[in-house]
Every structure is written in C-alpha cells, then in structure tokens.
C-alpha atoms as a PDB file:
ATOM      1  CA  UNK A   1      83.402  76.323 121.882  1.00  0.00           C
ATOM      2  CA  UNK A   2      83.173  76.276 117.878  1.00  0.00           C
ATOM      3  CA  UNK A   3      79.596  76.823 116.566  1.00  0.00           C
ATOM      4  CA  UNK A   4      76.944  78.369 114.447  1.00  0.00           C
ATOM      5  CA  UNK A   5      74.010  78.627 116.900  1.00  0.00           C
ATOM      6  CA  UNK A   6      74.346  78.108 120.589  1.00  0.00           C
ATOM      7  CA  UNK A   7      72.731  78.817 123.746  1.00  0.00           C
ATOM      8  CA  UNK A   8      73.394  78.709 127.198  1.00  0.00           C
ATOM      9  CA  UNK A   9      69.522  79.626 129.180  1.00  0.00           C
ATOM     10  CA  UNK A  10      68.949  80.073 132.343  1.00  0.00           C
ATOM     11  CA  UNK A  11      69.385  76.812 134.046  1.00  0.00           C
ATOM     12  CA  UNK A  12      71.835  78.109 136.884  1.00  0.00           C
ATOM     13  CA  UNK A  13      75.056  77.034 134.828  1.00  0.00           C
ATOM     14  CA  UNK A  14      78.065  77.666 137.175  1.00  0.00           C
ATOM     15  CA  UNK A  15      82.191  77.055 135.962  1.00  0.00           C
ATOM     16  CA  UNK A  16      84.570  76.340 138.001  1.00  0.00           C
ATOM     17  CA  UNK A  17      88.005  76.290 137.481  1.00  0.00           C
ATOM     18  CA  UNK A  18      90.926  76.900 140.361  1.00  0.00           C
ATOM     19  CA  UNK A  19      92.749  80.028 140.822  1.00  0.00           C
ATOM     20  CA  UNK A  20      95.967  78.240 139.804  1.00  0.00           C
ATOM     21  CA  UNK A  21      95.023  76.680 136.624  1.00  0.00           C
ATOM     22  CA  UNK A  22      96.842  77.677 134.107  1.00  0.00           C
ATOM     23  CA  UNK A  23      95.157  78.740 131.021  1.00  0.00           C
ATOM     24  CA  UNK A  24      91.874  77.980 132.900  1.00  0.00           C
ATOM     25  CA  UNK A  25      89.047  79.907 131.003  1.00  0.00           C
ATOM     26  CA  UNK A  26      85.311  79.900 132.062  1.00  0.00           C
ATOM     27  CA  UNK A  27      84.129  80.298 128.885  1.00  0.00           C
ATOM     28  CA  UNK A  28      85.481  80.543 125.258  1.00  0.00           C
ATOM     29  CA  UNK A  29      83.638  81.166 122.408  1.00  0.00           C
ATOM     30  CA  UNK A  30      85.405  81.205 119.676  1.00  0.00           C
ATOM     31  CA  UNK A  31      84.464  81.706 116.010  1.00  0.00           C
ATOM     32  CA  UNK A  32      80.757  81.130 116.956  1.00  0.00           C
ATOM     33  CA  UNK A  33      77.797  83.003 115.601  1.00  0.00           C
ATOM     34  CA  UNK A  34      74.653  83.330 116.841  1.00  0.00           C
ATOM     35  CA  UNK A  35      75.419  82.616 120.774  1.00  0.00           C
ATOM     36  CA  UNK A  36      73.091  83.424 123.744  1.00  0.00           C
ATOM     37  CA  UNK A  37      74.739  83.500 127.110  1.00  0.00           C
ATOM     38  CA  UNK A  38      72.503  84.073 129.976  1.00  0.00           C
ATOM     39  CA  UNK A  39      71.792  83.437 133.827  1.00  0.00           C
ATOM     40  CA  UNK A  40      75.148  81.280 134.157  1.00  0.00           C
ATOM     41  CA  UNK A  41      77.838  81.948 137.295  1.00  0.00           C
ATOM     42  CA  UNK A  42      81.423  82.154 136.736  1.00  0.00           C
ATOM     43  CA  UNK A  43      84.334  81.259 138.906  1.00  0.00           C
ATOM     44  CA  UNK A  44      87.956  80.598 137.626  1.00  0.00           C
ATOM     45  CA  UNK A  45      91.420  80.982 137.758  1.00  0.00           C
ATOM     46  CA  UNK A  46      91.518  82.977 133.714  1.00  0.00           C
ATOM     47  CA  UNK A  47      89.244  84.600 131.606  1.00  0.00           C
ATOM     48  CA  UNK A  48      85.683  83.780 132.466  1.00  0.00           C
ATOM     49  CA  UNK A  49      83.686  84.865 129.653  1.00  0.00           C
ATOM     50  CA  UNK A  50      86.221  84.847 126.466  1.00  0.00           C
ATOM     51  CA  UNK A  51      85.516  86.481 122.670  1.00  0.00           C
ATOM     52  CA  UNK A  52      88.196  84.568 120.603  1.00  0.00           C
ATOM     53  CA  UNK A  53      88.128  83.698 116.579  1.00  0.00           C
ATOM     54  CA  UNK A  54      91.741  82.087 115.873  1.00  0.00           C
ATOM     55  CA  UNK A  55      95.457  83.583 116.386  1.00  0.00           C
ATOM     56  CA  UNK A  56      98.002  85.294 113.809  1.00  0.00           C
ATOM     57  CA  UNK A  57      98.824  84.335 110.692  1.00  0.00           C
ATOM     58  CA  UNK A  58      96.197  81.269 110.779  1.00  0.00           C
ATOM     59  CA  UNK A  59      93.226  82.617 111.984  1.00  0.00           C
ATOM     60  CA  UNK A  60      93.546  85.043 109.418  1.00  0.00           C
ATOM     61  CA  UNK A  61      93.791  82.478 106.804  1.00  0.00           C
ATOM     62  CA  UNK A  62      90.480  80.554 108.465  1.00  0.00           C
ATOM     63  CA  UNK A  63      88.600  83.857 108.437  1.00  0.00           C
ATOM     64  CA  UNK A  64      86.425  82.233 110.643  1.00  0.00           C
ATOM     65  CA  UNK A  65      85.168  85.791 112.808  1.00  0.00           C
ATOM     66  CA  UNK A  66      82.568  85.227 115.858  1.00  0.00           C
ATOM     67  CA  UNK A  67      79.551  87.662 115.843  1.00  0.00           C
ATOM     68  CA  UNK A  68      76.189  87.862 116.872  1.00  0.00           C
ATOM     69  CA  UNK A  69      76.586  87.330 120.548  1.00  0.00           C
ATOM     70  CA  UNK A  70      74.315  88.325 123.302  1.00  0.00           C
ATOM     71  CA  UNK A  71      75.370  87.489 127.019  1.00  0.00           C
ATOM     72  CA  UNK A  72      73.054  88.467 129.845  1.00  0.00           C
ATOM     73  CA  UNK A  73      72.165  88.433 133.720  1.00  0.00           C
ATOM     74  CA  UNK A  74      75.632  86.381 134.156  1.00  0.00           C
ATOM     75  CA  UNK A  75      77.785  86.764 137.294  1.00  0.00           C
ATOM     76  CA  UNK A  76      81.401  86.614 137.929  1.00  0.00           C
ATOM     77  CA  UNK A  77      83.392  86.186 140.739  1.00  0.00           C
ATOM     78  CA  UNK A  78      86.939  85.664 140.365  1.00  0.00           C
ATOM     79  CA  UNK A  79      88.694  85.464 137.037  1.00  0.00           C
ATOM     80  CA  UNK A  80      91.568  87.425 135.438  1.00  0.00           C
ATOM     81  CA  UNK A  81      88.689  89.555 133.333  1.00  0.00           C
ATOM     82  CA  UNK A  82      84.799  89.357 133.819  1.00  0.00           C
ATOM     83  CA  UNK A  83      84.210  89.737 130.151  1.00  0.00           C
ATOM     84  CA  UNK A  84      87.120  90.001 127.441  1.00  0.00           C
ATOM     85  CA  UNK A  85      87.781  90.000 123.783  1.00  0.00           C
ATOM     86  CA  UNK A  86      91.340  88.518 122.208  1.00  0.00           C
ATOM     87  CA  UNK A  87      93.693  88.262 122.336  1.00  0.00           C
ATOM     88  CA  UNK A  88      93.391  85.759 119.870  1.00  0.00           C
ATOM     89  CA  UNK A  89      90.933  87.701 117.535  1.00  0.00           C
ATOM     90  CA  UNK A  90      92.604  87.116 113.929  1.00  0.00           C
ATOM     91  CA  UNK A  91      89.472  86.191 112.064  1.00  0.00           C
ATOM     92  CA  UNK A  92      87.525  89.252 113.758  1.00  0.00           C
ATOM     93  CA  UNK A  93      84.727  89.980 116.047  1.00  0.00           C
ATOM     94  CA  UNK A  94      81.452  91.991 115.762  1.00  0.00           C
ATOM     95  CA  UNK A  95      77.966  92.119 116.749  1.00  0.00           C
ATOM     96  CA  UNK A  96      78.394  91.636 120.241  1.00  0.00           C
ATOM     97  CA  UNK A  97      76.491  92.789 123.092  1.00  0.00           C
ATOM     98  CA  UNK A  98      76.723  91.949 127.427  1.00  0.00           C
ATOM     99  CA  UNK A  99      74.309  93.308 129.764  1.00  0.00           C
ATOM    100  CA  UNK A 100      73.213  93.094 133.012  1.00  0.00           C
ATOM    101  CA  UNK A 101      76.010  91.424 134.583  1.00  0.00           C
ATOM    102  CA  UNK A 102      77.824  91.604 137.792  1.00  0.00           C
ATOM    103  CA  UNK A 103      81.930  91.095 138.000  1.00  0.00           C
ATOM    104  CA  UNK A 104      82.608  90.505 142.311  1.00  0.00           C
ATOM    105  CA  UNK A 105      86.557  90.572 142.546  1.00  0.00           C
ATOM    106  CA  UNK A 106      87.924  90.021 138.900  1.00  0.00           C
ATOM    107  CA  UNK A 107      91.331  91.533 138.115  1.00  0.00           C
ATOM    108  CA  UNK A 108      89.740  93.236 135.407  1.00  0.00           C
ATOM    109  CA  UNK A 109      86.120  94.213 134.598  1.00  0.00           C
ATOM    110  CA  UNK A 110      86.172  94.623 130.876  1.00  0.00           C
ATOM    111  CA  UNK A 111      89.266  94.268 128.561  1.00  0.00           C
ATOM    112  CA  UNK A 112      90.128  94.293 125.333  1.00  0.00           C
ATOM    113  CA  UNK A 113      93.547  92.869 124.454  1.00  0.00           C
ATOM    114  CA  UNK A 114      95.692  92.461 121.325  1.00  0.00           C
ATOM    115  CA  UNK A 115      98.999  92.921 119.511  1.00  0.00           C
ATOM    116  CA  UNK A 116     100.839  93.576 116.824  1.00  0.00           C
ATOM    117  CA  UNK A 117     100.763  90.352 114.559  1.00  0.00           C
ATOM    118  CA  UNK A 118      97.162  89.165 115.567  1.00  0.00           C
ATOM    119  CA  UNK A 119      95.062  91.481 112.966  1.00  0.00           C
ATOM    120  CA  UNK A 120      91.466  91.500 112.686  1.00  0.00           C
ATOM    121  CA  UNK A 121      88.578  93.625 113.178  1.00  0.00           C
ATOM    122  CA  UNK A 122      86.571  94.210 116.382  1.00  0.00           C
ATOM    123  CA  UNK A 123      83.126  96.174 115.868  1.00  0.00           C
ATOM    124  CA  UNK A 124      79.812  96.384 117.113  1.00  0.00           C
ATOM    125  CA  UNK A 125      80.107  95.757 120.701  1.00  0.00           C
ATOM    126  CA  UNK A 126      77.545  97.073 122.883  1.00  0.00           C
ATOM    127  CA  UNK A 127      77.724  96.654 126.723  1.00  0.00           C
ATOM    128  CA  UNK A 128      75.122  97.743 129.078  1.00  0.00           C
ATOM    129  CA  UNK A 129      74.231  97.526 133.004  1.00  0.00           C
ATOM    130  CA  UNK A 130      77.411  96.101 134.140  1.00  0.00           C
ATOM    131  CA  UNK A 131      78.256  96.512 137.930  1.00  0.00           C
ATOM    132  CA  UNK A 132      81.786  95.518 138.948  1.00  0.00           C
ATOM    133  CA  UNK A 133      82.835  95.318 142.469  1.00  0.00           C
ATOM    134  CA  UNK A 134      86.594  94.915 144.298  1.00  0.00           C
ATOM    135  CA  UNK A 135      88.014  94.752 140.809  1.00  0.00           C
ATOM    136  CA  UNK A 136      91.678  94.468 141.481  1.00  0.00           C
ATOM    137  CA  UNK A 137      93.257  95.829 138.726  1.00  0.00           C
ATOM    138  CA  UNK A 138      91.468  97.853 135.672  1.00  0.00           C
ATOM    139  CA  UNK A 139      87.449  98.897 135.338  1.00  0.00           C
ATOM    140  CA  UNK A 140      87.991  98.954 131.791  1.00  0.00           C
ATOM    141  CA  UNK A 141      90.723  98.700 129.817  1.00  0.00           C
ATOM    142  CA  UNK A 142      91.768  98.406 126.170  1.00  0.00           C
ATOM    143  CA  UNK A 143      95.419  97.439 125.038  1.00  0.00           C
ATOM    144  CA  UNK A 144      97.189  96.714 121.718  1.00  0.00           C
ATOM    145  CA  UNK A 145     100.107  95.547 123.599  1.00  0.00           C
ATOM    146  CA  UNK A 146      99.109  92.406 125.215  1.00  0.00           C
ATOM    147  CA  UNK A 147     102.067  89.998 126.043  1.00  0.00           C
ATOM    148  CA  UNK A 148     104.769  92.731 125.985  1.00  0.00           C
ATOM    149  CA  UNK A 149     106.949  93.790 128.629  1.00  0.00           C
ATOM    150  CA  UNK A 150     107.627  97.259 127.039  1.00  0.00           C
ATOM    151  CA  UNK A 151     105.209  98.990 125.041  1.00  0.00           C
ATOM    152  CA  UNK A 152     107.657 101.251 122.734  1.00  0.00           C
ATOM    153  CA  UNK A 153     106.367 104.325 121.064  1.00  0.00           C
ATOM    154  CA  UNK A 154     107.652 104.010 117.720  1.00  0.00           C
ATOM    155  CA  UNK A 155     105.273 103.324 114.436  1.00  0.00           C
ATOM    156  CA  UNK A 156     105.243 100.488 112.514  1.00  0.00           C
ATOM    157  CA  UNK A 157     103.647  99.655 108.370  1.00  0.00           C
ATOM    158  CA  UNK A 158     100.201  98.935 109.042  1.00  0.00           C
ATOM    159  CA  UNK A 159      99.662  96.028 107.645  1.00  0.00           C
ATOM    160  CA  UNK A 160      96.943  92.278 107.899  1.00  0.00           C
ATOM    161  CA  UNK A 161      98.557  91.724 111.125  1.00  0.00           C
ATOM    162  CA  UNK A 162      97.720  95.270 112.662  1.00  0.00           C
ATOM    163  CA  UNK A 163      94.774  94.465 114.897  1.00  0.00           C
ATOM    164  CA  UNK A 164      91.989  96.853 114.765  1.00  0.00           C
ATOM    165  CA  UNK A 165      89.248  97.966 116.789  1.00  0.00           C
ATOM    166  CA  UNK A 166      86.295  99.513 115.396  1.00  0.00           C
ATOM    167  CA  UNK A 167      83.648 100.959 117.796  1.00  0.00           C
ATOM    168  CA  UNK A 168      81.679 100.640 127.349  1.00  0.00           C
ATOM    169  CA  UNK A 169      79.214 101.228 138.024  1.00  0.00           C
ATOM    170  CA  UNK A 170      82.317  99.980 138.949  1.00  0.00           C
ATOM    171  CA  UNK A 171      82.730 100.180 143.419  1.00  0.00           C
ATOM    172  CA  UNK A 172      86.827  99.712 143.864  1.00  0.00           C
ATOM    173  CA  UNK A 173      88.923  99.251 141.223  1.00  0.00           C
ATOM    174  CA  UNK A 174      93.159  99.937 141.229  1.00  0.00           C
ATOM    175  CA  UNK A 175      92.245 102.122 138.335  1.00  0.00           C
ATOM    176  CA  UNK A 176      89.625 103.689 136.338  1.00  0.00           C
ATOM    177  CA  UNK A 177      90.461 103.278 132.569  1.00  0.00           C
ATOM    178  CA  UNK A 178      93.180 102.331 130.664  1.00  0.00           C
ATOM    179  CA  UNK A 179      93.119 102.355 127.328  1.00  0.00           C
ATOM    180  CA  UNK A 180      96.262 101.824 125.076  1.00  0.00           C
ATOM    181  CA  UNK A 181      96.734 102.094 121.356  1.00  0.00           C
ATOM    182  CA  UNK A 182      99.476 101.432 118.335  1.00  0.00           C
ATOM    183  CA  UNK A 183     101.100 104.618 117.314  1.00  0.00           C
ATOM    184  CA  UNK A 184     100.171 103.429 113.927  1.00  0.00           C
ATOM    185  CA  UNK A 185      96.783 101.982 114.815  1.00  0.00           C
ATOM    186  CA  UNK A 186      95.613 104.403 117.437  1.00  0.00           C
ATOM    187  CA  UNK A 187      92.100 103.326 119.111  1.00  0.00           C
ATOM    188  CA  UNK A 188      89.375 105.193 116.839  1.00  0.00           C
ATOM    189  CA  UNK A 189      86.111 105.908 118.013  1.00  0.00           C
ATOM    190  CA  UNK A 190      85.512 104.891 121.596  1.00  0.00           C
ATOM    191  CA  UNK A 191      82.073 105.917 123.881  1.00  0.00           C
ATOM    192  CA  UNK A 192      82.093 105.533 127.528  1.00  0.00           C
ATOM    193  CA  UNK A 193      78.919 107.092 128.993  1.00  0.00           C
ATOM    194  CA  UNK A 194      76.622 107.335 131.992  1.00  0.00           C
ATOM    195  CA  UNK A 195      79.317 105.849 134.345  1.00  0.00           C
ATOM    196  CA  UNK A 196      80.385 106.031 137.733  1.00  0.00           C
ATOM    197  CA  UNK A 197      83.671 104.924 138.880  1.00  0.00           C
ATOM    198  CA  UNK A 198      85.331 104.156 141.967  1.00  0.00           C
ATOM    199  CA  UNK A 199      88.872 103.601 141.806  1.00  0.00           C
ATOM    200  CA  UNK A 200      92.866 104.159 143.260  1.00  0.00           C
ATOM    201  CA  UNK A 201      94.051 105.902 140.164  1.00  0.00           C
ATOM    202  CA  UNK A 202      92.568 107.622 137.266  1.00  0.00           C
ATOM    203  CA  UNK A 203      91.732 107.270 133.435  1.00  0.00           C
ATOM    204  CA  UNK A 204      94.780 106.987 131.348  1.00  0.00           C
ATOM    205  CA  UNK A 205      94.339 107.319 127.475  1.00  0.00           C
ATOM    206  CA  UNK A 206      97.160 106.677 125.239  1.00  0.00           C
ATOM    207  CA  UNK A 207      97.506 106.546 121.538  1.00  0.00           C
ATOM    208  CA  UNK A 208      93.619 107.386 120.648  1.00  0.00           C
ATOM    209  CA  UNK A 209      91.310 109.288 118.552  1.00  0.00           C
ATOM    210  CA  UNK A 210      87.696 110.368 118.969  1.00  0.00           C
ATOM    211  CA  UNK A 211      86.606 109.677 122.595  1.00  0.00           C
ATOM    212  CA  UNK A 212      83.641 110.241 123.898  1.00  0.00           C
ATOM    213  CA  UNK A 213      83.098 110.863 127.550  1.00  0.00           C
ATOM    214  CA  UNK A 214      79.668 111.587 128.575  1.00  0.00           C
ATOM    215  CA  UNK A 215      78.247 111.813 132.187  1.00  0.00           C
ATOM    216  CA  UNK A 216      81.709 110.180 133.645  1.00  0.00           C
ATOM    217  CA  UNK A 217      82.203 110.435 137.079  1.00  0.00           C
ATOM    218  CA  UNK A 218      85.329 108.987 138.596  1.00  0.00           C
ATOM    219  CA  UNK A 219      86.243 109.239 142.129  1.00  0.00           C
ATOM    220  CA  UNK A 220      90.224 108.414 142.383  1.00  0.00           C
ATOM    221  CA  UNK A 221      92.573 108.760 145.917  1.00  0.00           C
ATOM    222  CA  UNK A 222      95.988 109.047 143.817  1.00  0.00           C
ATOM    223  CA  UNK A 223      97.523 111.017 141.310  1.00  0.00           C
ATOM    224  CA  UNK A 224      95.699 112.378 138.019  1.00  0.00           C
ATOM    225  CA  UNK A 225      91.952 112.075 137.484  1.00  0.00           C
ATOM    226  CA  UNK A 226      92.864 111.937 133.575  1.00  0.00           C
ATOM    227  CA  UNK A 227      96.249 111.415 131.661  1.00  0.00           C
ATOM    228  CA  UNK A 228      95.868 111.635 128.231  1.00  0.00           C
ATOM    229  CA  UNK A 229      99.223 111.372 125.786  1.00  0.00           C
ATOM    230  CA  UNK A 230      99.145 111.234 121.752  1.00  0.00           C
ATOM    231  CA  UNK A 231      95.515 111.226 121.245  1.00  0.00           C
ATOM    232  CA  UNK A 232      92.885 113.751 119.006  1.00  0.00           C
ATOM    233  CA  UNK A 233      89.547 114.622 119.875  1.00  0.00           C
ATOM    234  CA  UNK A 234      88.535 113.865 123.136  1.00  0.00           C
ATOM    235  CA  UNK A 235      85.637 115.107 124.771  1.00  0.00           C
ATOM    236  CA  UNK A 236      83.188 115.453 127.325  1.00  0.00           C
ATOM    237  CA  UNK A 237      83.122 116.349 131.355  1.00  0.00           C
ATOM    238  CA  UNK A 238      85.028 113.734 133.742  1.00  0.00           C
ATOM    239  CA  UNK A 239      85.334 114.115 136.977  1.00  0.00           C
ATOM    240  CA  UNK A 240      82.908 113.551 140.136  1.00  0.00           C
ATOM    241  CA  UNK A 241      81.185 117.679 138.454  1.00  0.00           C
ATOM    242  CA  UNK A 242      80.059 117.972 135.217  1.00  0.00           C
ATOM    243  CA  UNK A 243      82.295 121.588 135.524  1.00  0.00           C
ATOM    244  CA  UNK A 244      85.904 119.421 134.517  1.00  0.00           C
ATOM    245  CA  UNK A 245      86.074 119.587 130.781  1.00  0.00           C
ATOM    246  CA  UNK A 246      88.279 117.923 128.054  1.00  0.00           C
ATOM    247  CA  UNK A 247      88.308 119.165 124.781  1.00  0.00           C
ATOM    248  CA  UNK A 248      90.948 118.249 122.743  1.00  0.00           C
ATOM    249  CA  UNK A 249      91.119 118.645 119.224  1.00  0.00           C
ATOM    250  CA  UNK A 250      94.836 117.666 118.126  1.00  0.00           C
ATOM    251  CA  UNK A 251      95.835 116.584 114.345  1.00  0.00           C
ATOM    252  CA  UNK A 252      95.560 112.562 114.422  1.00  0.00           C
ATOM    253  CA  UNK A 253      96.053 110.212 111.810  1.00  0.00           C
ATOM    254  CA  UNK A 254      92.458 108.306 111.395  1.00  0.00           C
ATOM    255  CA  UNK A 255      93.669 104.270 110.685  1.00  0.00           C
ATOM    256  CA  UNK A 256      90.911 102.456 112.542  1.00  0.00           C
ATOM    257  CA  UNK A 257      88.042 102.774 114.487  1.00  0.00           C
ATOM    258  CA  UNK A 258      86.706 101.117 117.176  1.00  0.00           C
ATOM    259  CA  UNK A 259      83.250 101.661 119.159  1.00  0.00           C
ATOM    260  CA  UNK A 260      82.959 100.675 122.670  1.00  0.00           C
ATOM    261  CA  UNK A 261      80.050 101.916 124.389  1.00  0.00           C
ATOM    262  CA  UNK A 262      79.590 101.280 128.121  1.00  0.00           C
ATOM    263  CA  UNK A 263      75.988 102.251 129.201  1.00  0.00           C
ATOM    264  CA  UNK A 264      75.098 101.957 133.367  1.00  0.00           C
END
C-alpha cells in the first residue's frame, strides 16, 4: 500500500494468507503518511503488519519515507513478526506508534531488521500495551544484519547505505531480546521499560550505545539473563528483582541513534 492518507477502522478486517506463501505479508505499508490501522485481525504465512519505504540504492533516490502511522487494538496470530519495520526502509521511517495489540504465536513479536546497503533513518517509534503470547522465536529484537548468514565483526565507512536507527508482556518466547548492531553503526539510544518477559533464553545486546532498561523483568530457564558485548552505557535493573544492576559506562563511538520505547 502506497498513500498519503489512509485508514483501516474498525470494521473487523481480517488477512489471510497461508503459512507457506512465500513472501505472503498481511500488511505493507509502504511510503505512506498519515495511516490509521485499527481493530483488524491478522493471520499469514510473513510479516503481518509491515513498515517499508523502498530498498537500496533506489529507495534512496525516491526519498519517499513513511511516517505518521498509528496502529491500534489489532491482533495477530501467526506470522513471521507481529509488527516489523524494513527491511526495505531506504527512504526512512518516523512518526510511528502501535498500541494495544495482541501477537498469539508469531515467530517474532517486534523486529526491526536491516543491512548494510539499505540506508535510511528510523525515528520516532513509540509502542505501547503490546501482549505477545507463544512467540516462537524473539520478544523483541533489532538487527542490522538481516539476510546474512554470518554477521562479522569488522567496521566498515559509514556511508548513504549505512542504515540507521534513531530512537519498545510477552508469556513464552525462545528468547527475551536481541538486539544487534553495525560495529560502525552501533544501535544509539534504545528504551525498553515497564516490561515483563517470559522466555527460554535471555537478553542479548550487541554492538549498542545508550540503553535504557527500566522496570525489566525477565524470567529465562537457560543460560545468561543478560549478554552484553561491544556496547556503552547501559543501564537500569533486569532481572525478575529490581536488586540486578547494569551499569556500564564504556568509551563508544556515537554514529546514530535510535529510540525504541516499549511501554506495558
């Protein structure tokens, strides 16, 4: 979907796609502004509620970003991600807010996904009152390496095709949080608060700067509660007590910023 002013009310909307479609999205909206989501069911074999505005090299060139979204009071069921930005976000994305939503049995709950050669800006996104059930893979994850079999450790020149991110009650999950930056374009600025997670495994931060973990309670079976490798300043308590600290306060190259604020 390509538009300046849309809406989707409450009029018990409800996509379908199968499991084994390929490619088969829910809902894309893509270089639209002013869009208002709300009261519609989701069921597909992809994505089911998609943030796109154009891919590489081209949708830099169209500069055509998507902003000014609200989605509400939807409901997903199955679907590779319950609501998801990119990876084809080369014209940019900001001004975006979900709430009140339930994800029942996604792979993942929220992600943000990217790679080197997209570009583009994400910012403003607010999401609020989002309970996620059976998710089968991540609660919540963010990663600049979307497509890639091995994610590789070594910088490259920031440059337009860089992607950037400028700054989200899960029951079962495989894991907690996973969020993934460039070594040269580290995740900047990210907020999780008031959140309870059930999960497998823990939170795993990589290649970040400036997180924010307030009133974060995850309850994990395996392994660490938090891994944290190559990021700067994060703090807050995390853990199922507010007595498990993290306060880390590391030398980081600033290069982009990203706010992601996940209020339950």
């Amino acid at each position: 979907m390509e538009c300046t002013s849309a809406a989707l009310p409450r009029c018990n909307v409800t996509i379908r796609n199968p499991a084994y479609a390929q490619n088969g999205d829910g809902l894309d909206i893509e270089s639209c502004s002013n869009v208002h989501v709300t009261g519609c069911t989701f069921d597909v074999g992809d994505d089911a509620i998609c943030i796109k505005s154009g891919k590489d090299r081209a949708g830099r060139m169209r500069g055509a970003p998507t902003s000014n979204v609200l989605i509400e009071e939807c409901k997903v069921y199955s679907g590779h991600g319950g609501f998801v930005i990119g990876s084809e976000m080369s014209g940019g994305v900001y001004n975006v807010a979900v709430r009140n939503c339930l994800f029942i049995g996604t792979d993942t709950g929220i992600k943000f996904k990217s790679t080197r050669g997209r570009g583009g800006a994400v910012s403003g996104i607010h999401i609020s009152e989002i309970k996620m059930v059976g998710i089968a893979g991540d609660a919540i994850t963010a990663d600049l390496y979307y497509g890639r079999k091995t994610a590789g450790q070594h910088a490259e020149p920031v440059d337009e095709s860089t992607p950037v991110f400028d700054g989200i009650s899960c029951t079962g999950a495989a894991r907690a949080i996973w969020l993934n930056g460039l070594p040269e374009m580290p995740i900047h600025n990210i907020s999780i608060s008031n959140s309870i997670i059930s999960a497998e495994a823990g939170a795993i931060i990589n290649n970040a700067d400036s997180v924010t973990l307030h009133n974060v309670n995850i309850n994990h079976s395996t392994g660490s509660r938090l891994t944290v490798t190559n990021t700067a300043n994060l703090t807050g308590p995390i853990g199922t007590d507010s007595n498990r600290r993290v306060n880390s306060k590391t030398p980081f190259r600033k290069v982009a910023e990203w706010r992601f604020e996940l209020q339950t």
